[in-house]
PDB file of N, CA and C in Angstrom:
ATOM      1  N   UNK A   1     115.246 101.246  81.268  1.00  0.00           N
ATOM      2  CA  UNK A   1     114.069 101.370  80.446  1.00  0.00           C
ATOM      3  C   UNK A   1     113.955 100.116  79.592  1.00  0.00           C
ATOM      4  N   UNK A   2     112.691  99.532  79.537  1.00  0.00           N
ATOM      5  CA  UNK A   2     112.636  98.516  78.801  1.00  0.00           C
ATOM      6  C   UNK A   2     112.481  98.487  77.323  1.00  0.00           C
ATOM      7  N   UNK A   3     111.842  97.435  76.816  1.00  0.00           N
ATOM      8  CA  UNK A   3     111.862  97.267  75.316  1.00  0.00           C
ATOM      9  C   UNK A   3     110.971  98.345  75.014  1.00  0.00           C
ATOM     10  N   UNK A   4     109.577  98.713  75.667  1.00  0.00           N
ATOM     11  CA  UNK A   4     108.300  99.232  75.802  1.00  0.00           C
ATOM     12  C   UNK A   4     108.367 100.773  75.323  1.00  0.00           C
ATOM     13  N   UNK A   5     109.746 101.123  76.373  1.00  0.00           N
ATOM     14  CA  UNK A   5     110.015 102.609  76.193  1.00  0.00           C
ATOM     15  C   UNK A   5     109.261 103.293  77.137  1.00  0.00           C
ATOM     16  N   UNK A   6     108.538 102.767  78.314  1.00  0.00           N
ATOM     17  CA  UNK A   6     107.598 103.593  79.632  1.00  0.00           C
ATOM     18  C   UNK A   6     108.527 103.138  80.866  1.00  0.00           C
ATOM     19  N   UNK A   7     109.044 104.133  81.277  1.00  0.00           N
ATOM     20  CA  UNK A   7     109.967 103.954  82.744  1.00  0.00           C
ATOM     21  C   UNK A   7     109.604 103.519  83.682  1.00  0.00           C
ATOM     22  N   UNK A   8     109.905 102.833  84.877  1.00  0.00           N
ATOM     23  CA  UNK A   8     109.497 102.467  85.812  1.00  0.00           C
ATOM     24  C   UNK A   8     108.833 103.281  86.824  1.00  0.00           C
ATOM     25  N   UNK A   9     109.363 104.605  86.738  1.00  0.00           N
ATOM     26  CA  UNK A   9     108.762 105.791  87.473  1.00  0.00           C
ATOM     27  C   UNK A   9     107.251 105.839  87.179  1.00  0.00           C
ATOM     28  N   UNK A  10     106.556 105.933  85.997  1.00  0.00           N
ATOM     29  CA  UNK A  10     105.266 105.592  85.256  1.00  0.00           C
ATOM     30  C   UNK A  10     104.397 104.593  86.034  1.00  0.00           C
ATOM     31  N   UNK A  11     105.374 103.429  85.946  1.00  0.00           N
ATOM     32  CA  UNK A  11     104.188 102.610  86.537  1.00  0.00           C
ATOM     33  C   UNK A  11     104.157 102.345  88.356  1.00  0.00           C
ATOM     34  N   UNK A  12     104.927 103.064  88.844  1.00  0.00           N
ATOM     35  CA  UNK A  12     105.187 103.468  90.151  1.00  0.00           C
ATOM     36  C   UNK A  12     104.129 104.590  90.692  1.00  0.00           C
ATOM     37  N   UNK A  13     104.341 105.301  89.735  1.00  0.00           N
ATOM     38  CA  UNK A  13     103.422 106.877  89.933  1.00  0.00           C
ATOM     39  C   UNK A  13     101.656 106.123  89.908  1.00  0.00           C
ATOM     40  N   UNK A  14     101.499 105.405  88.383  1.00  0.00           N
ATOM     41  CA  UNK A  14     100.017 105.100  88.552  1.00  0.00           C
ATOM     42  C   UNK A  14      99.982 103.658  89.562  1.00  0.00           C
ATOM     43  N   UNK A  15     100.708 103.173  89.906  1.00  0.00           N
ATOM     44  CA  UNK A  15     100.520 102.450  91.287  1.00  0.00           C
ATOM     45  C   UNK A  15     100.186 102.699  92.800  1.00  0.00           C
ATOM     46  N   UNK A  16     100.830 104.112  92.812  1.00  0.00           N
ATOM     47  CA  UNK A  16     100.320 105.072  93.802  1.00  0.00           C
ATOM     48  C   UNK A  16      99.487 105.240  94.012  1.00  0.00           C
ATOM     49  N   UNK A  17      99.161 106.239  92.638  1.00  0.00           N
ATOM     50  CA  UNK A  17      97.837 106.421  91.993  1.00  0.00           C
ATOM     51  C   UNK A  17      96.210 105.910  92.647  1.00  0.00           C
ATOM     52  N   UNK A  18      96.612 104.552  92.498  1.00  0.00           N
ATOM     53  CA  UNK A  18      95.402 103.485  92.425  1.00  0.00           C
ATOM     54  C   UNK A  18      95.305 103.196  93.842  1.00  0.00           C
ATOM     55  N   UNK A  19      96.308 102.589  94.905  1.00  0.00           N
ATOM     56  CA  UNK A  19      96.634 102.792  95.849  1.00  0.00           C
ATOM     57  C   UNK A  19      96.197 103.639  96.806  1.00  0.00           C
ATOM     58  N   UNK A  20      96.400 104.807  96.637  1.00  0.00           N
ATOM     59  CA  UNK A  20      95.239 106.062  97.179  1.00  0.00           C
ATOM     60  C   UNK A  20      93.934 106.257  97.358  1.00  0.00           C
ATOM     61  N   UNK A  21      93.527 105.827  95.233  1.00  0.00           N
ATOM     62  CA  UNK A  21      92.309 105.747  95.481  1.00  0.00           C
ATOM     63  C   UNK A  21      91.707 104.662  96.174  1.00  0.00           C
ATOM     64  N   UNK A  22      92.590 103.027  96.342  1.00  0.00           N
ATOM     65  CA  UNK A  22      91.360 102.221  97.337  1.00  0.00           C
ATOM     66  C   UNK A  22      91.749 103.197  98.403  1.00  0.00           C
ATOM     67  N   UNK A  23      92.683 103.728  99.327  1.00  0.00           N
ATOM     68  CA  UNK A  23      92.755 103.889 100.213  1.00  0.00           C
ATOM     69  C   UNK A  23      91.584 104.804 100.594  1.00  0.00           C
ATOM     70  N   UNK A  24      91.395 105.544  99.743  1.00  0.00           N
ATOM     71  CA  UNK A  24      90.525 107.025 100.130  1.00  0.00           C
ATOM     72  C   UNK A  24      88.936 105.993  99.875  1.00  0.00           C
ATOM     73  N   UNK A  25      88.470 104.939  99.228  1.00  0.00           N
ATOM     74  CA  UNK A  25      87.429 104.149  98.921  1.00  0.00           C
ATOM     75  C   UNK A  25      87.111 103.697 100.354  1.00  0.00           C
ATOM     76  N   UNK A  26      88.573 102.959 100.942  1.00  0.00           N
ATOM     77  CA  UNK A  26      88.244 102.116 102.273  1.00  0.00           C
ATOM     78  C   UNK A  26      87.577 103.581 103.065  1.00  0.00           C
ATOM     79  N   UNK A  27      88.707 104.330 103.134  1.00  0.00           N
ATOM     80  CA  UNK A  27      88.292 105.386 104.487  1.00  0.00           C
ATOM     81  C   UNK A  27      86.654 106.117 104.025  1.00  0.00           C
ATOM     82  N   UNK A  28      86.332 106.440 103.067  1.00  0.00           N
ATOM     83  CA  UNK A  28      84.882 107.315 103.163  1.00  0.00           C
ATOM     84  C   UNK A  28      83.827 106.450 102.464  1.00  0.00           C
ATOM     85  N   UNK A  29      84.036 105.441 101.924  1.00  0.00           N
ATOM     86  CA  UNK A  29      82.705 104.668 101.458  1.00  0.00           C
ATOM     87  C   UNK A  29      82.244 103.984 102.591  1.00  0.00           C
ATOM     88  N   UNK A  30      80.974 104.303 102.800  1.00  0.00           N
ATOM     89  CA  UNK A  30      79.959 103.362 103.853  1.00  0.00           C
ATOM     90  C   UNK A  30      79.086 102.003 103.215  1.00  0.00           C
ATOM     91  N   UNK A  31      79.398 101.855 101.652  1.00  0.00           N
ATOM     92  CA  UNK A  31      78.304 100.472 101.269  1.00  0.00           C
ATOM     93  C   UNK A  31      79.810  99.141 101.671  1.00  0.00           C
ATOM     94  N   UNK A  32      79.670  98.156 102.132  1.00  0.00           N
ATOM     95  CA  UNK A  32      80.648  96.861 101.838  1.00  0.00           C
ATOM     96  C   UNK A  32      80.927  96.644 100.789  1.00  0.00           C
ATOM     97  N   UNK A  33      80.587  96.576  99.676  1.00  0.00           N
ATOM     98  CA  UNK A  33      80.968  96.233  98.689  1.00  0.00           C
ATOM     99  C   UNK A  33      82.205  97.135  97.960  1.00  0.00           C
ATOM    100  N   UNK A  34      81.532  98.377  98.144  1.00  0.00           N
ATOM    101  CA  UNK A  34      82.462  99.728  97.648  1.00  0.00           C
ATOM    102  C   UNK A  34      83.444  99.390  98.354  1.00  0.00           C
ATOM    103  N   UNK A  35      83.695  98.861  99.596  1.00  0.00           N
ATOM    104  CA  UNK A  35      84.330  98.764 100.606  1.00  0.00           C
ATOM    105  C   UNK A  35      85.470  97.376 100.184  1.00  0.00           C
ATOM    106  N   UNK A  36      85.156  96.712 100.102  1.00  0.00           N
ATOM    107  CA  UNK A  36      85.003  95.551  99.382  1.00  0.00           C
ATOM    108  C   UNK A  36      86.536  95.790  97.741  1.00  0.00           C
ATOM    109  N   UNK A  37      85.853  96.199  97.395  1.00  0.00           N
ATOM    110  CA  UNK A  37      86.299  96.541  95.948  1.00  0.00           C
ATOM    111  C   UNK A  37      87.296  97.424  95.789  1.00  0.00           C
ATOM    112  N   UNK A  38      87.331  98.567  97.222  1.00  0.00           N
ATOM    113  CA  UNK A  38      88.171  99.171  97.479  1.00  0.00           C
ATOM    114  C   UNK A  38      89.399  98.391  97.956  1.00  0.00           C
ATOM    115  N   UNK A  39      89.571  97.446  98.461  1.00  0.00           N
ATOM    116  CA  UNK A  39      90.621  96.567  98.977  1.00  0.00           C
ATOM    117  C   UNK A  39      91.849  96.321  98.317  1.00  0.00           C
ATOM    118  N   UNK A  40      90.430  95.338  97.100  1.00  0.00           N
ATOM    119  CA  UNK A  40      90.913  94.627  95.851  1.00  0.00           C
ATOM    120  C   UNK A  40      91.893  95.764  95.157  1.00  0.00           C
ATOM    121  N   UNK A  41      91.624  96.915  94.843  1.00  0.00           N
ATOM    122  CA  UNK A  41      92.235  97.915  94.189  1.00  0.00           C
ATOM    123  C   UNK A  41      93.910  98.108  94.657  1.00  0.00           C
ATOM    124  N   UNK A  42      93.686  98.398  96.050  1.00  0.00           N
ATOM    125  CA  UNK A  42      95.154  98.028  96.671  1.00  0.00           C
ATOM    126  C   UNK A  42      95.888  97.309  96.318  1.00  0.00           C
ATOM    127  N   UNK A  43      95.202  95.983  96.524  1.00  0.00           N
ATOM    128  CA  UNK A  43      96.122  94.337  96.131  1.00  0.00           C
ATOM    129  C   UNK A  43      96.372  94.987  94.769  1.00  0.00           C
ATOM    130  N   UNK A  44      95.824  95.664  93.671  1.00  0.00           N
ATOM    131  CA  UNK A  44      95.954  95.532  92.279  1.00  0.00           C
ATOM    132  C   UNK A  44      97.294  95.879  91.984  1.00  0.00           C
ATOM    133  N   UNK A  45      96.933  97.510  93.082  1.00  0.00           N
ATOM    134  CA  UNK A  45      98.142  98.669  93.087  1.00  0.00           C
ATOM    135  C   UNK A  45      99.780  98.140  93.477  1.00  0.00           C
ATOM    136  N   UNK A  46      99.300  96.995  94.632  1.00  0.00           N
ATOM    137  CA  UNK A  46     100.573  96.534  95.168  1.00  0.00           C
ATOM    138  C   UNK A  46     101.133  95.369  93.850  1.00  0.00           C
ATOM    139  N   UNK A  47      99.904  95.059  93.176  1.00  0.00           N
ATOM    140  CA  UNK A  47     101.032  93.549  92.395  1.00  0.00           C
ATOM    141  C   UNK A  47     101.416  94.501  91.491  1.00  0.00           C
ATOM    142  N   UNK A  48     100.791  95.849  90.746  1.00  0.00           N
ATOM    143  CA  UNK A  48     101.419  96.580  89.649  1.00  0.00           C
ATOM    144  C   UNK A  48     103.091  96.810  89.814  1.00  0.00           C
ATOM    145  N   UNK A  49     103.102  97.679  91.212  1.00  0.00           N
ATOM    146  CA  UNK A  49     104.333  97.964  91.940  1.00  0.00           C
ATOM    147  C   UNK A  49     105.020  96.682  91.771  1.00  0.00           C
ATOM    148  N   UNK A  50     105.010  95.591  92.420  1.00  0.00           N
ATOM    149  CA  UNK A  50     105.923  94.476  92.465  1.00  0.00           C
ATOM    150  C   UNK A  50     106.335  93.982  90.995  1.00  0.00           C
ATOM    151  N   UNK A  51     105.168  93.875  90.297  1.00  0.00           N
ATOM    152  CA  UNK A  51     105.137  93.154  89.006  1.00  0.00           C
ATOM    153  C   UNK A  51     106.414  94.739  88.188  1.00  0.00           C
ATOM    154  N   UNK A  52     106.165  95.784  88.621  1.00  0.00           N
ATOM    155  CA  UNK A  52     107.110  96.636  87.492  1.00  0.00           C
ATOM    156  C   UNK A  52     108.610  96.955  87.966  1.00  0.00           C
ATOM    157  N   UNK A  53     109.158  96.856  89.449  1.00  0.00           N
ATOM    158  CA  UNK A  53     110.143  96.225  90.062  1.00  0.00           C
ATOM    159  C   UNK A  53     111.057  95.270  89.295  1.00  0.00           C
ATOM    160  N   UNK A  54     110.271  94.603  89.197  1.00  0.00           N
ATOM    161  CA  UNK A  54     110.846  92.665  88.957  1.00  0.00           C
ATOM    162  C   UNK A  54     111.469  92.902  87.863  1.00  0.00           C
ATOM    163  N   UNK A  55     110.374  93.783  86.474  1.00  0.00           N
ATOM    164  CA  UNK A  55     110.615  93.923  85.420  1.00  0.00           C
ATOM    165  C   UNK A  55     112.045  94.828  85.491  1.00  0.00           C
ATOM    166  N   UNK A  56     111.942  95.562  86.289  1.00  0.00           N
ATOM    167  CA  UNK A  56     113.410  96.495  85.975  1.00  0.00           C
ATOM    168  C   UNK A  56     114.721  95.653  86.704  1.00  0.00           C
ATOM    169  N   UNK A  57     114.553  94.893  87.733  1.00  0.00           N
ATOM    170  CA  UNK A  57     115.670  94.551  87.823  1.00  0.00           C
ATOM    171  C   UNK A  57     116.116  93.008  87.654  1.00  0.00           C
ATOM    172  N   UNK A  58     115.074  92.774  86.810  1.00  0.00           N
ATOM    173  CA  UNK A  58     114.803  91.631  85.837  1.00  0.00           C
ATOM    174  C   UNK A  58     115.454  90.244  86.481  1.00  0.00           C
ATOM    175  N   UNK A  59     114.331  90.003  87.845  1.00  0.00           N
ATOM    176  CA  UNK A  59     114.249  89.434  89.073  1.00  0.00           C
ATOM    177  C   UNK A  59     112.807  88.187  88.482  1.00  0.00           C
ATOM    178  N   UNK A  60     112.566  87.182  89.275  1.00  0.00           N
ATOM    179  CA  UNK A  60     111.665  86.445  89.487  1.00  0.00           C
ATOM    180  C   UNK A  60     110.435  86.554  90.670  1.00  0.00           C
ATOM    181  N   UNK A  61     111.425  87.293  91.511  1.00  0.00           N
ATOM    182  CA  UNK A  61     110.816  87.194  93.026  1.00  0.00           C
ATOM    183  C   UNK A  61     109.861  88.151  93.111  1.00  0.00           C
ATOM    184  N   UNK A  62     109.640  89.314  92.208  1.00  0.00           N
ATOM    185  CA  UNK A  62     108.156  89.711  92.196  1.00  0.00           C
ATOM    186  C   UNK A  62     107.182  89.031  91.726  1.00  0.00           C
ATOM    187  N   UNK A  63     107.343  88.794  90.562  1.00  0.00           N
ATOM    188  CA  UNK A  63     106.086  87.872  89.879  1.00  0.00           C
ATOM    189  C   UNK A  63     105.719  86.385  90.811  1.00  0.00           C
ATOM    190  N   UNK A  64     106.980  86.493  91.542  1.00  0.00           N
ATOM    191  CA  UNK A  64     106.372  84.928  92.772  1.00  0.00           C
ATOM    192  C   UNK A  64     105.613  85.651  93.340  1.00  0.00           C
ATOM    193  N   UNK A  65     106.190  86.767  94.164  1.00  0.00           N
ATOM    194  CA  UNK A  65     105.120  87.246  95.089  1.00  0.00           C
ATOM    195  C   UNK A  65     103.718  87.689  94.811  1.00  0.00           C
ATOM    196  N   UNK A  66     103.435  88.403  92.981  1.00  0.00           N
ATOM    197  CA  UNK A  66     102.090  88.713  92.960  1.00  0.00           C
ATOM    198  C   UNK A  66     101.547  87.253  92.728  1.00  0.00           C
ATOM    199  N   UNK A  67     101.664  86.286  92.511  1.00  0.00           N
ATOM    200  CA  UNK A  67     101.569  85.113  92.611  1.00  0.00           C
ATOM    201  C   UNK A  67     100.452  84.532  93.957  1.00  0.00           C
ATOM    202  N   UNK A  68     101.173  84.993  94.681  1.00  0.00           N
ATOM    203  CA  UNK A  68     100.855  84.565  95.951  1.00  0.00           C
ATOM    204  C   UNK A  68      99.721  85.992  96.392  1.00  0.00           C
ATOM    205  N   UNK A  69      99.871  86.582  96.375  1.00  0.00           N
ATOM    206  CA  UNK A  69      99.185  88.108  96.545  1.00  0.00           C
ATOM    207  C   UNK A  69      97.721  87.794  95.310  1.00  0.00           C
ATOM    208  N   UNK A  70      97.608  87.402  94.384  1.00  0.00           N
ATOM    209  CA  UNK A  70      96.558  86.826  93.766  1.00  0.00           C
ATOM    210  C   UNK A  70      95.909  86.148  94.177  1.00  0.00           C
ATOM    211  N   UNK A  71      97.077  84.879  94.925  1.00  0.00           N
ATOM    212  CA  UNK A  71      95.837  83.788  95.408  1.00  0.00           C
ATOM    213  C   UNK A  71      95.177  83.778  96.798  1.00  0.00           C
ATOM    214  N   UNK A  72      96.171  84.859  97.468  1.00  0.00           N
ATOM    215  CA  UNK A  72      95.460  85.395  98.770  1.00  0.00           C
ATOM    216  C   UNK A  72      94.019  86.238  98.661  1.00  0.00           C
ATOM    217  N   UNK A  73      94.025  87.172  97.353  1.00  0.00           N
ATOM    218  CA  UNK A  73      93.089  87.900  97.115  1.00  0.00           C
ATOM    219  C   UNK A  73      91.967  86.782  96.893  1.00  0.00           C
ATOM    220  N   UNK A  74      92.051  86.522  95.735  1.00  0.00           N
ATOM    221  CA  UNK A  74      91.194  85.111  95.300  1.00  0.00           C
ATOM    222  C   UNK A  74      90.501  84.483  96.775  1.00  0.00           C
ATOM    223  N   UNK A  75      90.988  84.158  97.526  1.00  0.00           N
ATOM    224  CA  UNK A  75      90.214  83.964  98.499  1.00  0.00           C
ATOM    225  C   UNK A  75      90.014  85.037  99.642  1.00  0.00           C
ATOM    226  N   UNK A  76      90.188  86.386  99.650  1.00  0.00           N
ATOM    227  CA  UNK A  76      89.729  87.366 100.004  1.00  0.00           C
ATOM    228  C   UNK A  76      88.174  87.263  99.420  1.00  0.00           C
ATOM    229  N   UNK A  77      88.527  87.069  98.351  1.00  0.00           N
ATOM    230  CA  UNK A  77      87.061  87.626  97.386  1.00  0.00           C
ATOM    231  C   UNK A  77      86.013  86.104  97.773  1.00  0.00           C
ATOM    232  N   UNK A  78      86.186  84.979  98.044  1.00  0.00           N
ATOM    233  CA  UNK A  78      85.214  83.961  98.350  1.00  0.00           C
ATOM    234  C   UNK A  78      84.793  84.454  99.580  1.00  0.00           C
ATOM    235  N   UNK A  79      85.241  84.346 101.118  1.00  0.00           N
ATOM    236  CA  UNK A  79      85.047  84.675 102.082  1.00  0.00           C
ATOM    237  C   UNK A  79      84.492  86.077 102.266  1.00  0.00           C
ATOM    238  N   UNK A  80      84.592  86.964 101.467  1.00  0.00           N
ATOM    239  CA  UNK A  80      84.264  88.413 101.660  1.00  0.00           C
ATOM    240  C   UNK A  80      82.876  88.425 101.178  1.00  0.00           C
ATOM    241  N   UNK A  81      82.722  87.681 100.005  1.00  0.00           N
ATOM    242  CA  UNK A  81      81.440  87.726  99.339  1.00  0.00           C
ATOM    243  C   UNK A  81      80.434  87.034 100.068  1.00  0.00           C
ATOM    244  N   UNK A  82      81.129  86.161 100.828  1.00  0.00           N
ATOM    245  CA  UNK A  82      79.713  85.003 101.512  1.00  0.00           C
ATOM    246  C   UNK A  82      79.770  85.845 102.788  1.00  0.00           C
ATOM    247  N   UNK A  83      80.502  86.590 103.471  1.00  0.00           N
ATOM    248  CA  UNK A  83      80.007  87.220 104.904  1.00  0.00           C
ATOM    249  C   UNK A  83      79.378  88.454 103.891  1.00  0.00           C
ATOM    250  N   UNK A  84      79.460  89.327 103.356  1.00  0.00           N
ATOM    251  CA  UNK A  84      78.483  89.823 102.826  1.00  0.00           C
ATOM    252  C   UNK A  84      76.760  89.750 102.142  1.00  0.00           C
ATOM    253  N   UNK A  85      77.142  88.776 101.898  1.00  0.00           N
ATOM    254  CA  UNK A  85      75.898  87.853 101.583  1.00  0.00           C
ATOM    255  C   UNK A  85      75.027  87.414 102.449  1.00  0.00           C
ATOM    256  N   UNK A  86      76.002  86.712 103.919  1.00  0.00           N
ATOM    257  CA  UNK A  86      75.140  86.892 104.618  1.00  0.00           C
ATOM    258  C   UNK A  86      74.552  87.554 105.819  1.00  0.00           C
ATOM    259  N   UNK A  87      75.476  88.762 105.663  1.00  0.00           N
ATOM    260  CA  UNK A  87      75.045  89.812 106.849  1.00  0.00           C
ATOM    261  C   UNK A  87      73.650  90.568 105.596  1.00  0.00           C
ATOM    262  N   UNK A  88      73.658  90.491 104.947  1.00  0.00           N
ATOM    263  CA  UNK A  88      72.648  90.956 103.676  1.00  0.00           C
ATOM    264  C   UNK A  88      71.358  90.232 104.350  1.00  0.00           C
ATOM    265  N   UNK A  89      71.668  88.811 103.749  1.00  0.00           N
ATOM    266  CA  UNK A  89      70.074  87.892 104.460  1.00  0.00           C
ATOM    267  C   UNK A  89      69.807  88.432 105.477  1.00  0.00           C
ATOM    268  N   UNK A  90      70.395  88.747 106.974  1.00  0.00           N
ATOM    269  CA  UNK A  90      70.388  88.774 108.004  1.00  0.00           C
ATOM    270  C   UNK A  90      69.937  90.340 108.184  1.00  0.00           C
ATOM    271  N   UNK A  91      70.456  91.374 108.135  1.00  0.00           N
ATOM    272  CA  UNK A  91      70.373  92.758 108.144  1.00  0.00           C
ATOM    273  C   UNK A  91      69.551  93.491 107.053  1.00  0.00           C
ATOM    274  N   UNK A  92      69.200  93.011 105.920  1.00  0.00           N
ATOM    275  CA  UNK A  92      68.437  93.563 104.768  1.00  0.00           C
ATOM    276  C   UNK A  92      69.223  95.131 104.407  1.00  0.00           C
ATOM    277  N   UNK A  93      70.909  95.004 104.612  1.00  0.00           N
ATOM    278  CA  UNK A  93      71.726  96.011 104.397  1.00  0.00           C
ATOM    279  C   UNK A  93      73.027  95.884 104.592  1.00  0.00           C
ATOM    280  N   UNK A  94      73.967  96.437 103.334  1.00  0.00           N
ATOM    281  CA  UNK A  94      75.286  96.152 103.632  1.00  0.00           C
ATOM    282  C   UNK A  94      75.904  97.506 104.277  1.00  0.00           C
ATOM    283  N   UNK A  95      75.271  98.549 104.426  1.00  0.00           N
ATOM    284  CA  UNK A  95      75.495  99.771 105.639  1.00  0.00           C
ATOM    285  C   UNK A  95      76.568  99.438 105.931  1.00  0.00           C
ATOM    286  N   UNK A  96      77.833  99.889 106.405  1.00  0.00           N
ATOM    287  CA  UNK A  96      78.665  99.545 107.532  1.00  0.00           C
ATOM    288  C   UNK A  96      78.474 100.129 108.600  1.00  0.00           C
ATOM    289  N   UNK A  97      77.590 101.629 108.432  1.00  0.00           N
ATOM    290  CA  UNK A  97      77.169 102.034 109.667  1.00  0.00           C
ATOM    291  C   UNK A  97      76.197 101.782 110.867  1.00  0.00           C
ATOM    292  N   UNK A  98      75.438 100.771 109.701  1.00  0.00           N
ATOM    293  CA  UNK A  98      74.359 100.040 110.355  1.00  0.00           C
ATOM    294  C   UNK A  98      74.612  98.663 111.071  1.00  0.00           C
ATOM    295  N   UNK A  99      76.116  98.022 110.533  1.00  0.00           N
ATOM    296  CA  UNK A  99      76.290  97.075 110.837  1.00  0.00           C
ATOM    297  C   UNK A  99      77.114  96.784 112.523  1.00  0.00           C
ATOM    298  N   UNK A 100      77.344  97.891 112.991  1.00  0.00           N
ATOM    299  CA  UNK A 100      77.703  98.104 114.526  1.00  0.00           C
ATOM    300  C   UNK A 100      76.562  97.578 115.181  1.00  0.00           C
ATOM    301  N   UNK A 101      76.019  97.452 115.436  1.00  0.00           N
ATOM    302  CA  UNK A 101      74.320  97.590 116.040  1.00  0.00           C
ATOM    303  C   UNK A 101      73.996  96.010 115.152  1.00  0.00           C
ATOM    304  N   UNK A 102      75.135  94.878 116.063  1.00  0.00           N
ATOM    305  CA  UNK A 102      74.636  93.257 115.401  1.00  0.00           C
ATOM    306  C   UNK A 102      73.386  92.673 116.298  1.00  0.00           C
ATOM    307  N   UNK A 103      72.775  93.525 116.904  1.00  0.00           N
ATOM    308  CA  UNK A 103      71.563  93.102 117.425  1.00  0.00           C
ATOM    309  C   UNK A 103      70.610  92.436 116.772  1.00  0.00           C
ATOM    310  N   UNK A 104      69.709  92.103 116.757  1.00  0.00           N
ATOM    311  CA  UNK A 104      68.253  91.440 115.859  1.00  0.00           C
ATOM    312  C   UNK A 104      67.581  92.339 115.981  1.00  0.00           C
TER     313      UNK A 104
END
């Protein structure tokens, strides 16, 4: 237990937590973005987990890894936003159900 006095179990449990919910976001939201945002939530859930690890066994090698897990996201989020953007111009909808059907 740290200086804080909140156990590692805590921030494990709401890492889950969050985790779930993108998971359950990816599987039943149909807009991209929701879709989208649902991802990001994961990555959040996974650096919480790593980042409260590190802290307990008072390691470096998590905080490298959300490190890297940031800057992968970070460019998740450039590339995600511009194919969204422009299946948008293109489709006049970010649907995912609509987006099977890449016809004109």
């Amino acid at each position: 237990m740290g200086s804080s006095g909140v156990s590692i179990e805590l921030y494990v449990l709401l890492s889950a937590v969050l985790f779930v919910m993108g998971t359950m976001g990816v599987l039943l939201r149909r807009n991209a973005i929701l879709v989208f945002m649902s991802v990001e939530l994961m990555l959040n859930a996974a650096n919480l987990a790593l980042v409260a690890f590190a802290r307990q066994w008072a390691g470096g090698d998590g905080h490298l890894m959300v490190f890297f897990v940031m800057t992968v996201a970070a460019a998740e989020v450039a590339v995600g936003l511009a194919l969204i953007v422009a299946i948008f111009r293109t489709k006049k909808s970010i649907d995912i159900d609509n987006l099977h059907m890449f016809k004109e």
